[in-house]
C-alpha atoms as a PDB file:
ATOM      1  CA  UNK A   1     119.820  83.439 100.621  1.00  0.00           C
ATOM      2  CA  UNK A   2     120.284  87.168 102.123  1.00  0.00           C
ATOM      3  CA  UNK A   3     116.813  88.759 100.576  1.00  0.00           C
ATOM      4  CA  UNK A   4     115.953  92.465 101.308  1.00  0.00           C
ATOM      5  CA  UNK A   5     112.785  94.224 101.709  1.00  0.00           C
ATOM      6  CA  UNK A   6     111.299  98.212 102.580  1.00  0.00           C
ATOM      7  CA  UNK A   7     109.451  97.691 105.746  1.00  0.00           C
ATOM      8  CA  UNK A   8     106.279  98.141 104.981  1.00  0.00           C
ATOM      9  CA  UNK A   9     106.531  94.722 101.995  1.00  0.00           C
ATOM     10  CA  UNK A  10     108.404  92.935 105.237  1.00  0.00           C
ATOM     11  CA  UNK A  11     105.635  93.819 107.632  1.00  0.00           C
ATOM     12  CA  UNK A  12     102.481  93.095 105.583  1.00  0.00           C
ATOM     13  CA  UNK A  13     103.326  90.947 102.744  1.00  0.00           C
ATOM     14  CA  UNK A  14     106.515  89.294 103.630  1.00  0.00           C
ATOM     15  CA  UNK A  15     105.023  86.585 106.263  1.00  0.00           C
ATOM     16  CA  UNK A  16     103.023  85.043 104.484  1.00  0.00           C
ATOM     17  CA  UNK A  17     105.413  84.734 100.835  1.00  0.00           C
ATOM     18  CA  UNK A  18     107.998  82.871 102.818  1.00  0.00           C
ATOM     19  CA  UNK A  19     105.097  80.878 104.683  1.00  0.00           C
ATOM     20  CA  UNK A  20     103.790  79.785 101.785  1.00  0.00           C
ATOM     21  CA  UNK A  21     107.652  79.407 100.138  1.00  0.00           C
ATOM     22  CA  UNK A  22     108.736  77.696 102.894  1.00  0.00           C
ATOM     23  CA  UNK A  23     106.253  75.108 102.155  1.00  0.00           C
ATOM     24  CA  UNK A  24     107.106  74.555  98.947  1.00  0.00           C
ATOM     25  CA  UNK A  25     111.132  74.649  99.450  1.00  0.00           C
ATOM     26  CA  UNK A  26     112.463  73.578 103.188  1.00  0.00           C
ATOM     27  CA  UNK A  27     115.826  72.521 102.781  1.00  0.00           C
ATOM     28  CA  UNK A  28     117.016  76.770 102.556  1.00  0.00           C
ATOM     29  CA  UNK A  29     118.254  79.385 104.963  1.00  0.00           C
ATOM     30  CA  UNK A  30     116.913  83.024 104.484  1.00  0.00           C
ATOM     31  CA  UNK A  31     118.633  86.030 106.110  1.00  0.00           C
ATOM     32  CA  UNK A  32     116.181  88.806 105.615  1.00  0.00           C
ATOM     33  CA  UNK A  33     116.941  92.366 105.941  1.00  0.00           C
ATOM     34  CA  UNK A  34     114.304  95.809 106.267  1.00  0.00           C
ATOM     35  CA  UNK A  35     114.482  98.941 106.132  1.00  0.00           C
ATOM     36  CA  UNK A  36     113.317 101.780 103.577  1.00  0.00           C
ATOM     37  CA  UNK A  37     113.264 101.328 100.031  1.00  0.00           C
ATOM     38  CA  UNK A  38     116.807 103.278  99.629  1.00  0.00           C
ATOM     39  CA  UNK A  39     118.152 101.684 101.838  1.00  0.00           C
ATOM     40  CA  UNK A  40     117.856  98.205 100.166  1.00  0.00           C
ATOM     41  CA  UNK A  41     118.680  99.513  96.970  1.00  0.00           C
ATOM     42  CA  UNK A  42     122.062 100.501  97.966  1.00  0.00           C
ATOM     43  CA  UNK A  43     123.194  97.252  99.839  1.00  0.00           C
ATOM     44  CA  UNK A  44     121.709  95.875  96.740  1.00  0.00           C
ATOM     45  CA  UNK A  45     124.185  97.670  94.615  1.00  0.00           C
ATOM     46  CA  UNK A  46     126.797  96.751  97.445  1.00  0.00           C
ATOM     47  CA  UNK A  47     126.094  93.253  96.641  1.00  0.00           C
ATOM     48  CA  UNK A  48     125.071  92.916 100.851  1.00  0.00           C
ATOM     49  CA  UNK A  49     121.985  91.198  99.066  1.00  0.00           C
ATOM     50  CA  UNK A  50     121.051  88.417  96.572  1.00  0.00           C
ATOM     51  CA  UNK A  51     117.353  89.633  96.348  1.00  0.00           C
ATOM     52  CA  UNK A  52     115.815  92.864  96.866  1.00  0.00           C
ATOM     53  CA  UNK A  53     111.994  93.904  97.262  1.00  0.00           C
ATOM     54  CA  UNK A  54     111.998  97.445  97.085  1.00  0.00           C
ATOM     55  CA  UNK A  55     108.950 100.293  96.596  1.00  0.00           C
ATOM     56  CA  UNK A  56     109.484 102.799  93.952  1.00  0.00           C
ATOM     57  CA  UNK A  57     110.806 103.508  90.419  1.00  0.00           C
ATOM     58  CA  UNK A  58     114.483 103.744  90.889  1.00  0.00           C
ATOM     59  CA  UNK A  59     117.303 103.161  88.611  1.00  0.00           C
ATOM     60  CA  UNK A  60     118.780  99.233  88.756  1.00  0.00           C
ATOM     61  CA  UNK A  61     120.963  98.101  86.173  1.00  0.00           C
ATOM     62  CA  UNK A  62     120.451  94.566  87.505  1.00  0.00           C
ATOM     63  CA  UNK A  63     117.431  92.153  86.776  1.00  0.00           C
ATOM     64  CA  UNK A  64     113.911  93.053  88.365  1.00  0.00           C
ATOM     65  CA  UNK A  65     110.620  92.156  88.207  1.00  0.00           C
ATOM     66  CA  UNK A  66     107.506  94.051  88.667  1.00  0.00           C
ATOM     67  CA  UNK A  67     105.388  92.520  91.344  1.00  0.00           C
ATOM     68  CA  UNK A  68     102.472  94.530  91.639  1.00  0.00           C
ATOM     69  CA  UNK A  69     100.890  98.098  91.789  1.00  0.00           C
ATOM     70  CA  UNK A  70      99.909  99.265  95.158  1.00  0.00           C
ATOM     71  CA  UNK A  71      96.721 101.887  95.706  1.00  0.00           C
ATOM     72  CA  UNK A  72      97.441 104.787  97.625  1.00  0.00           C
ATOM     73  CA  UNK A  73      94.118 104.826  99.615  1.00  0.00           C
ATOM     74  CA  UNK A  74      92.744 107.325 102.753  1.00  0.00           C
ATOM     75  CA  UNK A  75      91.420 105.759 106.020  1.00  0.00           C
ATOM     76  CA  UNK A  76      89.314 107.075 108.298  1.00  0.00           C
ATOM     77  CA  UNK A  77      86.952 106.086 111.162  1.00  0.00           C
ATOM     78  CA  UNK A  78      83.873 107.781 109.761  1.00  0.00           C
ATOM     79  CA  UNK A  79      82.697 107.773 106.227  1.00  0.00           C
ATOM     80  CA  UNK A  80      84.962 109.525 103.807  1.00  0.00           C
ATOM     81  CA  UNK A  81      84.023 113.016 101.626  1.00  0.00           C
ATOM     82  CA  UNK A  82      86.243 114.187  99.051  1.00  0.00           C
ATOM     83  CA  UNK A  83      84.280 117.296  98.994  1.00  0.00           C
ATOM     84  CA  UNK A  84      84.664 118.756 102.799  1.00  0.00           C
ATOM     85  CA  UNK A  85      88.252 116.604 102.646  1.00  0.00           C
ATOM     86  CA  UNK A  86      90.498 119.515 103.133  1.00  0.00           C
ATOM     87  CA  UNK A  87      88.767 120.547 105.798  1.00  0.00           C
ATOM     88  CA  UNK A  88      89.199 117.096 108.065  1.00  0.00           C
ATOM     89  CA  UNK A  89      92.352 116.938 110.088  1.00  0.00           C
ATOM     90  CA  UNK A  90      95.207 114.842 108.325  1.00  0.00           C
ATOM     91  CA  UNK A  91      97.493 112.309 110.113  1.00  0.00           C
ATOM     92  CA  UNK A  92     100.664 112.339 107.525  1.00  0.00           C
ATOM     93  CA  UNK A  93     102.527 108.936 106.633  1.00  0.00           C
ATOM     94  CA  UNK A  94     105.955 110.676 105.497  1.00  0.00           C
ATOM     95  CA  UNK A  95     108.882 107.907 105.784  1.00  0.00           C
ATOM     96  CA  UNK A  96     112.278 108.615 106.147  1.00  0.00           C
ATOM     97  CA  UNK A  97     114.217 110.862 103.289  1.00  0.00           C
ATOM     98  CA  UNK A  98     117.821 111.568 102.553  1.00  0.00           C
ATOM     99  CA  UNK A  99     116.941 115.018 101.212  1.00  0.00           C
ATOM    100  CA  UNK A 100     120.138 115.286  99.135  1.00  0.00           C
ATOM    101  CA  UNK A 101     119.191 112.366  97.324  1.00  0.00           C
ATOM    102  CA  UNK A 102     116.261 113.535  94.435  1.00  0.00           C
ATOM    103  CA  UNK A 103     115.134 110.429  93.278  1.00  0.00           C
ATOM    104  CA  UNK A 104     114.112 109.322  96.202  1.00  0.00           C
ATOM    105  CA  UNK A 105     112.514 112.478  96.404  1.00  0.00           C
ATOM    106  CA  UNK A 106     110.609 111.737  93.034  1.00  0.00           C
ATOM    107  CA  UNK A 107     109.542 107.964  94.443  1.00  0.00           C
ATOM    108  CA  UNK A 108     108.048 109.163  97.754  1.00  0.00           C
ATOM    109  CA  UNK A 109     104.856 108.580  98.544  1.00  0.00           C
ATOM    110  CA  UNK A 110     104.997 112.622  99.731  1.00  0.00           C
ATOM    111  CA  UNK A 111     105.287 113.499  96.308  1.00  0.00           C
ATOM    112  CA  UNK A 112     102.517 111.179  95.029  1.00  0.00           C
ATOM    113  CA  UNK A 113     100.057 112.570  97.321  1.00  0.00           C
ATOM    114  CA  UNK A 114     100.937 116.318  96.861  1.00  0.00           C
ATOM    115  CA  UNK A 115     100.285 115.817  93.292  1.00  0.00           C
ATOM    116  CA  UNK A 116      96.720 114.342  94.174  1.00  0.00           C
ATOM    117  CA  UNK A 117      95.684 117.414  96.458  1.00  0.00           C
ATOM    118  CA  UNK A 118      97.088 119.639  94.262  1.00  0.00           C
ATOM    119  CA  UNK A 119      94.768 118.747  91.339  1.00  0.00           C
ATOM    120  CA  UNK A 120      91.245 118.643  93.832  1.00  0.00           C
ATOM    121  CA  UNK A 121      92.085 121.718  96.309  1.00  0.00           C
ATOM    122  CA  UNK A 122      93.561 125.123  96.578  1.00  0.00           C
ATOM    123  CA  UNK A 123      94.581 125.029 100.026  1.00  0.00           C
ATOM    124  CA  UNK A 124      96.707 123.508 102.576  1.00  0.00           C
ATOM    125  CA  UNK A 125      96.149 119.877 104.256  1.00  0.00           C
ATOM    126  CA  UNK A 126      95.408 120.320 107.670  1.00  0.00           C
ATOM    127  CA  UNK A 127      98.227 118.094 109.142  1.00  0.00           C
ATOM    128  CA  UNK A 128      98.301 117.884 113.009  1.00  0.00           C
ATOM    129  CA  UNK A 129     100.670 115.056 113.319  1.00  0.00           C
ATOM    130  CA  UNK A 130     103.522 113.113 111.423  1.00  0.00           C
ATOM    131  CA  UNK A 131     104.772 109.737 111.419  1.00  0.00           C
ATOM    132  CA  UNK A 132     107.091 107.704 110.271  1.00  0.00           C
ATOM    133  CA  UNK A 133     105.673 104.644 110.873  1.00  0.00           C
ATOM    134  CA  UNK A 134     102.559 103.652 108.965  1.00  0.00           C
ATOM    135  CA  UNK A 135     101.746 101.843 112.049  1.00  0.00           C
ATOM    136  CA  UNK A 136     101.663 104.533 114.360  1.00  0.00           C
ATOM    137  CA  UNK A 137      99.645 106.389 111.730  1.00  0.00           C
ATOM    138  CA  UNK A 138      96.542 103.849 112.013  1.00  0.00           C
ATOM    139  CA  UNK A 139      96.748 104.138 115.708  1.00  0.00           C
ATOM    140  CA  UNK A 140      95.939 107.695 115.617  1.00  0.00           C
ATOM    141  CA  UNK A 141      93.363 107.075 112.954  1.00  0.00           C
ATOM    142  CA  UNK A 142      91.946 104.455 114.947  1.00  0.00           C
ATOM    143  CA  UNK A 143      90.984 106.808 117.640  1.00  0.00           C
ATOM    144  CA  UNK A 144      89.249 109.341 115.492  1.00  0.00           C
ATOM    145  CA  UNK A 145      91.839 111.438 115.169  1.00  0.00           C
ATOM    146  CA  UNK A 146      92.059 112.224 111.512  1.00  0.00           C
ATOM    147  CA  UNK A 147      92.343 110.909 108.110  1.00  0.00           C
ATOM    148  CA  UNK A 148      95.797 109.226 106.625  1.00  0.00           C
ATOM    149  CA  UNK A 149      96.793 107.954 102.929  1.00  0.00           C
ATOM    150  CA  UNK A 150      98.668 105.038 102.805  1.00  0.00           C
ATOM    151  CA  UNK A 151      99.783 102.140 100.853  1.00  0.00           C
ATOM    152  CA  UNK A 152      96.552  99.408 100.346  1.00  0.00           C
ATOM    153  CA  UNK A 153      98.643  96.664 100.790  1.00  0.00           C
ATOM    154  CA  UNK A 154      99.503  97.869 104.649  1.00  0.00           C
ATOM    155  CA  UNK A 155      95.472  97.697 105.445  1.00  0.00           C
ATOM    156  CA  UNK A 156      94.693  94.329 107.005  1.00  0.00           C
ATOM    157  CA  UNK A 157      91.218  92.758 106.950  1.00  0.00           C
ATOM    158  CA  UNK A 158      91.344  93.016 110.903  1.00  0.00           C
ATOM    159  CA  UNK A 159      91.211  97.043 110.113  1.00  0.00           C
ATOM    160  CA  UNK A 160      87.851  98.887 110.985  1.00  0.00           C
ATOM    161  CA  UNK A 161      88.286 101.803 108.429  1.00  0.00           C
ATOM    162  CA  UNK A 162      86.429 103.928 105.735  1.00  0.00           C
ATOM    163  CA  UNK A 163      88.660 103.477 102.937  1.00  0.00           C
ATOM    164  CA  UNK A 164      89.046 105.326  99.167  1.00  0.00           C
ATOM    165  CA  UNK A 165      91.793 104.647  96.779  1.00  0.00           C
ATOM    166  CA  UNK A 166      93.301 107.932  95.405  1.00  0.00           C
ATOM    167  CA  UNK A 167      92.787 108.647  91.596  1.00  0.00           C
ATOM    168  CA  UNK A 168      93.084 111.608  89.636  1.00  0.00           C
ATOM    169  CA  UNK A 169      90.075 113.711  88.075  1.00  0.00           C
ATOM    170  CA  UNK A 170      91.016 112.046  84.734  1.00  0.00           C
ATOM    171  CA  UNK A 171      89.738 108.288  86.802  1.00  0.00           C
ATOM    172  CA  UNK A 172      93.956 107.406  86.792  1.00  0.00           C
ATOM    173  CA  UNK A 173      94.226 104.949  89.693  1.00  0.00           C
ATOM    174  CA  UNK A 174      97.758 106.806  91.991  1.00  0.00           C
ATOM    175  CA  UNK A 175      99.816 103.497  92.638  1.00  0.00           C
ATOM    176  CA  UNK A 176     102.997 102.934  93.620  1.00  0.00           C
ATOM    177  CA  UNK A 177     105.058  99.770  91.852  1.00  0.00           C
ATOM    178  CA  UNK A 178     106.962  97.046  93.794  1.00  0.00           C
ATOM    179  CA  UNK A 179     110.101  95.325  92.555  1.00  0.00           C
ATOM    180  CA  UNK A 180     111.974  92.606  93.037  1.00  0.00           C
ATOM    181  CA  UNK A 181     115.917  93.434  92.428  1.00  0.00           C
ATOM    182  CA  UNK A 182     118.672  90.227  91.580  1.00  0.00           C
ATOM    183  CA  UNK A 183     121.117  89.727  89.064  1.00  0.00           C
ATOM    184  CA  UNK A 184     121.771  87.460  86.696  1.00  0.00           C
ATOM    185  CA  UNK A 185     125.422  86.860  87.061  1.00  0.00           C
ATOM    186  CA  UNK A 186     124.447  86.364  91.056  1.00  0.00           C
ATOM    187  CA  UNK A 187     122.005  83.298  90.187  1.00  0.00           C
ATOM    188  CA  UNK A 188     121.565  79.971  91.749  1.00  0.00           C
ATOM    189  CA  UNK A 189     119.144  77.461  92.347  1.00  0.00           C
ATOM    190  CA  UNK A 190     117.819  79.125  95.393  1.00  0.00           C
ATOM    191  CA  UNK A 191     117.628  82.661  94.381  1.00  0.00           C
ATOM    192  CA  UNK A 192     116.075  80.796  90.984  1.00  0.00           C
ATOM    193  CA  UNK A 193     113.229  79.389  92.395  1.00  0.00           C
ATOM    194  CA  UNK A 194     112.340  82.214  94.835  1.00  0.00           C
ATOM    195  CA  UNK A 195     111.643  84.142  92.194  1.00  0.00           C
ATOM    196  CA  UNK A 196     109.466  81.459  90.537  1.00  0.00           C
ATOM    197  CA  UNK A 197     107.524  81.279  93.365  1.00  0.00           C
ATOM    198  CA  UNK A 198     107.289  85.084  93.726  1.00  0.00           C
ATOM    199  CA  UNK A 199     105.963  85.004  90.044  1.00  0.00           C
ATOM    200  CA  UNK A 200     103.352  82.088  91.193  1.00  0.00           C
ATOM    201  CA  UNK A 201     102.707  84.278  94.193  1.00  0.00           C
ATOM    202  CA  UNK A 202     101.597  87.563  92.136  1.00  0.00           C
ATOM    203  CA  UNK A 203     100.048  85.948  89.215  1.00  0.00           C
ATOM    204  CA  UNK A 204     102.929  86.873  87.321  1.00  0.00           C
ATOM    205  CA  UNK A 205     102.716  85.999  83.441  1.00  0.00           C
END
């Protein structure tokens, strides 16, 4: 089965699904590809994949599934203030974007965090460094260097931070969805009953 997955599902979420799959189907081969979100959308509509996990609301005319909704939450070493926020120094998550594409544009997690500030503040973020890697974000954070947002789901239980999901003044939580991509004319029994067990996995109704 060739399955795709944005990096950050393939880092954080990915080893233990196929753990767990693996255990309840061993006779199957996977061939996993990362990379971001775009990026496995188009070799999905290549037909390069049989399964997709992608982050993001983009157009498929396949099948897909909803997964889950993932927080957008701030870390931080030290306890966090939304009040005297603006005036802490901001290590930016900003993946990679093709900027003549404009839905990606619309799914980025750029977007979904400018809309946040926006609606609190009436000045600029005090950004001292980007990354591209959420990794290399929590390094910096790590060391007391600043805030960052990112995606819940990338925050381990190993992690020492301050954390504070992101919601709007009206309580709305800011998430970002997760899909799984296929399609139907593509099925068979393996791609079948990985997404059973995907549906098991995220208490899926």
């Amino acid at each position: 089965m060739k399955l795709g997955a944005n990096t950050n599902f393939a880092i954080y979420t990915m080893p233990e699904l196929i753990k767990q799959y693996y255990q309840a189907y061993t006779d199957i081969y996977i061939s996993m590809t990362s990379g971001w979100s775009i990026e496995i959308l188009e070799q999905m509509e290549n037909n390069d994949l049989d399964v997709g996990i992608l982050t993001g609301d983009y157009d498929w005319y396949g099948n897909k599934i909803l997964l889950k909704r993932d927080p957008l939450t701030i870390i931080s070493k030290k306890e966090i203030s939304l009040k005297r926020l603006d005036q802490e120094y901001r290590i930016v998550y900003k993946s990679h974007q093709n900027f003549n594409t404009y839905i990606e544009l619309e799914n980025s997690i750029t977007k979904s965090i400018n809309d946040w500030w926006s609606e609190r503040y009436d000045t600029y973020a005090r950004n001292i460094i980007q990354a591209d890697k959420i990794e290399i974000c929590k390094k910096f954070v790590e060391q007391g260097m600043g805030y960052a947002i990112v995606p819940k789901s990338c925050i381990l239980d190993s992690d020492s931070f301050y954390t504070k999901d992101l919601k709007f003044k009206n309580g709305d939580s800011i998430t970002r969805n997760t899909w799984l991509l296929y399609r139907e004319a593509a099925m068979n029994k393996d791609i079948a009953n990985f997404i059973s067990f995907c549906k098991i996995y995220f208490e899926i109704k």
